[in-house]
C-alpha atoms as a PDB file:
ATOM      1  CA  UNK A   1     124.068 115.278 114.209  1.00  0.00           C
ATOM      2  CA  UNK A   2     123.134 112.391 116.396  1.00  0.00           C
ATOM      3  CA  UNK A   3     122.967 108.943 115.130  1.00  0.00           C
ATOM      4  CA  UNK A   4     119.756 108.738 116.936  1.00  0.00           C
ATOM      5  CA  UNK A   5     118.084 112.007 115.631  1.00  0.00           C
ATOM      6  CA  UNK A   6     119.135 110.955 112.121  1.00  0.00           C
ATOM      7  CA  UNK A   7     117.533 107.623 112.576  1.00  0.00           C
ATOM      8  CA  UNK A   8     114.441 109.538 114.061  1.00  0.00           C
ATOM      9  CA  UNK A   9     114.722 111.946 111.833  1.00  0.00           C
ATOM     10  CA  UNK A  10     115.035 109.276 108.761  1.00  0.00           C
ATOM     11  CA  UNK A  11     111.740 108.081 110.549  1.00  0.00           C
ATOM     12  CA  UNK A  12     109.209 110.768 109.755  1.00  0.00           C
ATOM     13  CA  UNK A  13     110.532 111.411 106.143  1.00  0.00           C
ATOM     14  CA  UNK A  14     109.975 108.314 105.219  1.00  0.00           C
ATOM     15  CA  UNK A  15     107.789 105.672 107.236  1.00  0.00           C
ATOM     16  CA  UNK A  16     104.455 105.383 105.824  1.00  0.00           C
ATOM     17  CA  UNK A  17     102.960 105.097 109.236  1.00  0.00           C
ATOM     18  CA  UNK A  18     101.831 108.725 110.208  1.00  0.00           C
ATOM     19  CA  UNK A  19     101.847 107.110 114.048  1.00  0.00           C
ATOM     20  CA  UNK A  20     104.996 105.942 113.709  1.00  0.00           C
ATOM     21  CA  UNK A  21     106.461 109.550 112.132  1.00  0.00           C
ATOM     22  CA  UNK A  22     104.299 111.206 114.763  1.00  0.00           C
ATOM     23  CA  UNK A  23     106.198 109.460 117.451  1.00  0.00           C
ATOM     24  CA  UNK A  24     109.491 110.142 116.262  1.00  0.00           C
ATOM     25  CA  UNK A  25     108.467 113.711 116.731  1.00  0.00           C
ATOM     26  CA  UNK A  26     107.777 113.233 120.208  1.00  0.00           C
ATOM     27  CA  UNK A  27     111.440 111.668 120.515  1.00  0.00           C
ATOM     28  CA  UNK A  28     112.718 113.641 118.796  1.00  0.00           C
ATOM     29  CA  UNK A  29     111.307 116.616 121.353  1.00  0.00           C
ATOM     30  CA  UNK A  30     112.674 114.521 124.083  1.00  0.00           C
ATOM     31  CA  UNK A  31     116.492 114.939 122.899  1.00  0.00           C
ATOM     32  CA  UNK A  32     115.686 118.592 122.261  1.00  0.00           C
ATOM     33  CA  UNK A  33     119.590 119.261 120.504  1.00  0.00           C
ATOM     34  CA  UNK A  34     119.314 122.090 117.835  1.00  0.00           C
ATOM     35  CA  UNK A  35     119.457 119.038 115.199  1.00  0.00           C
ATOM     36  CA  UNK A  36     116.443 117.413 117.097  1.00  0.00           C
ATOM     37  CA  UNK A  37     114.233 120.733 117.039  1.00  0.00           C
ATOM     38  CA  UNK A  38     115.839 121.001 112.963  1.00  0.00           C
ATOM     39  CA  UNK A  39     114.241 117.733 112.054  1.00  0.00           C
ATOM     40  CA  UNK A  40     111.132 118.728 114.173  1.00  0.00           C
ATOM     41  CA  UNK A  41     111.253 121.832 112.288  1.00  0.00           C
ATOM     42  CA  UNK A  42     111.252 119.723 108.803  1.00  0.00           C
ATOM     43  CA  UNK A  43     108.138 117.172 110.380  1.00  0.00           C
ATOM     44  CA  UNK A  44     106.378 120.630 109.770  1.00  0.00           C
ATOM     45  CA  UNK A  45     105.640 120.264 106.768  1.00  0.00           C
ATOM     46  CA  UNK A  46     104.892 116.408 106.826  1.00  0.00           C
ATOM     47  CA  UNK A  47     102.309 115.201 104.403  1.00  0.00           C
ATOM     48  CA  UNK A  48      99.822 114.457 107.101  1.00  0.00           C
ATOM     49  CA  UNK A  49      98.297 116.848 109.341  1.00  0.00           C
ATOM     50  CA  UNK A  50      98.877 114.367 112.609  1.00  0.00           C
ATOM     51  CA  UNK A  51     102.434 114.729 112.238  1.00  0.00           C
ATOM     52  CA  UNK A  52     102.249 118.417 111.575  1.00  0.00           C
ATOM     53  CA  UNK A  53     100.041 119.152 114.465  1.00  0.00           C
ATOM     54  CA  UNK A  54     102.705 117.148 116.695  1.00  0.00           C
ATOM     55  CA  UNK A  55     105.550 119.113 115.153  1.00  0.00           C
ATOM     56  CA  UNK A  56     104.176 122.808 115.744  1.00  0.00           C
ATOM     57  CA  UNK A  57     103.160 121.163 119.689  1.00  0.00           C
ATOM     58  CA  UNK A  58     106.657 120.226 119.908  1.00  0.00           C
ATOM     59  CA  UNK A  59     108.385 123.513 119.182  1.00  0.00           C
ATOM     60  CA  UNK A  60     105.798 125.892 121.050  1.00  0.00           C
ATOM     61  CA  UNK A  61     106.865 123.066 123.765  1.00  0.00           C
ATOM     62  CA  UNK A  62     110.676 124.335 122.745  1.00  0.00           C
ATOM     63  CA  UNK A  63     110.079 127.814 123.259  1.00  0.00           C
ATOM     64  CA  UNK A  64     112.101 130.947 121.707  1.00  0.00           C
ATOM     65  CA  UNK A  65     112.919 131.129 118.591  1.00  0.00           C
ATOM     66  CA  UNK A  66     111.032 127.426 117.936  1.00  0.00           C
ATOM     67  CA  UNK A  67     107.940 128.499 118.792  1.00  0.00           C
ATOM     68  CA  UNK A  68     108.303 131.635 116.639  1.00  0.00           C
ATOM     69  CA  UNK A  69     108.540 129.107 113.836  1.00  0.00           C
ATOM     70  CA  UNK A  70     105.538 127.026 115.112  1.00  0.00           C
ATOM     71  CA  UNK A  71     103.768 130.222 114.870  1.00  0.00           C
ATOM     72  CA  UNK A  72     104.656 130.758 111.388  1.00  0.00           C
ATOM     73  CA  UNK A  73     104.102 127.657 110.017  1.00  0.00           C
ATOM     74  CA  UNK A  74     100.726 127.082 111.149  1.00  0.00           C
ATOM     75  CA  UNK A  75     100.019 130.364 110.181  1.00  0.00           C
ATOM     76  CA  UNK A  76      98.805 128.957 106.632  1.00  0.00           C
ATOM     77  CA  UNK A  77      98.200 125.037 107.313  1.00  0.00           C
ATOM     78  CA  UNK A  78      95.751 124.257 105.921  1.00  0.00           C
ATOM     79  CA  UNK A  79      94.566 122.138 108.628  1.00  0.00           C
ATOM     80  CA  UNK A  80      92.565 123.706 111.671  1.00  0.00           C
ATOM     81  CA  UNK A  81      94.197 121.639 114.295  1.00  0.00           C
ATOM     82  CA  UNK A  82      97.715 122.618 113.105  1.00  0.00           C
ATOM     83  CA  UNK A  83      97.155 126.226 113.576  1.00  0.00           C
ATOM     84  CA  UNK A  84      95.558 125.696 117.072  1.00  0.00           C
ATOM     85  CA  UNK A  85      98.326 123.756 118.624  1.00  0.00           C
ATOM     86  CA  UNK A  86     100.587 126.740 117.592  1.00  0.00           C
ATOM     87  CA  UNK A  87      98.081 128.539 119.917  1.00  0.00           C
ATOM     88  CA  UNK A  88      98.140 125.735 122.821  1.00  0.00           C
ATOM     89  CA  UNK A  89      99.922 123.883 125.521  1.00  0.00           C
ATOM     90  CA  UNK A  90     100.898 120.931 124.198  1.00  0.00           C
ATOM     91  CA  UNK A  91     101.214 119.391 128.263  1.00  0.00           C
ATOM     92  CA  UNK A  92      97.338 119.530 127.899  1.00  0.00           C
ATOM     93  CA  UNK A  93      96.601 117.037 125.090  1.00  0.00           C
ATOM     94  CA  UNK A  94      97.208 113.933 123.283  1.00  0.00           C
ATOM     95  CA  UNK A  95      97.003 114.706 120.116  1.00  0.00           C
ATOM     96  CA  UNK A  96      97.269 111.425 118.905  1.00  0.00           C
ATOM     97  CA  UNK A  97      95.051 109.799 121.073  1.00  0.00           C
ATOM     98  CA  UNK A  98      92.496 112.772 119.326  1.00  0.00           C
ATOM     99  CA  UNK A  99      93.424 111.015 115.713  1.00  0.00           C
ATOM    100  CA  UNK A 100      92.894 106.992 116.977  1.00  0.00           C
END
């Protein structure tokens, strides 16, 4: 694994700033490895439903076998707005600028 999607990774497990674990998503996307997509994967399940809904938008964004997963964990968030950007394109919104 990268040093950078460890760091990133490292990130949204553990910095109490959901904007700051949010983003690391979103760089996370932008490296897009198999490591990258693991650890956006594992964001998933973050505590807070901003980082979620950023995860599942960044692995529909992935496509394949990612956006299976999207599709299965939103299935039973149990935030709204998690299971709808399994259901969107996430080139259409900002979903943090929704959250601000």
């Amino acid at each position: 694994m990268s040093e950078a999607a460890t760091n990133l990774i490292d990130l949204v497990e553990h910095d109490p700033d959901l904007y700051v674990a949010a983003e690391a998503v979103t760089a996370l996307e932008k490296i897009g490895t198999p490591d990258a997509l693991y650890g956006i994967e594992r964001a998933a399940s973050h505590e807070s439903f901003v980082v979620r809904e950023r995860a599942v938008e960044a692995l529909v964004a992935a496509g394949g076998e990612w956006a299976d997963a999207a599709s299965e964990i939103a299935e039973n968030d149990p935030s709204p707005s998690v299971r709808e950007a399994a259901q969107s394109n996430p080139a259409k919104k900002d979903p943090l600028a929704r959250h601000l």
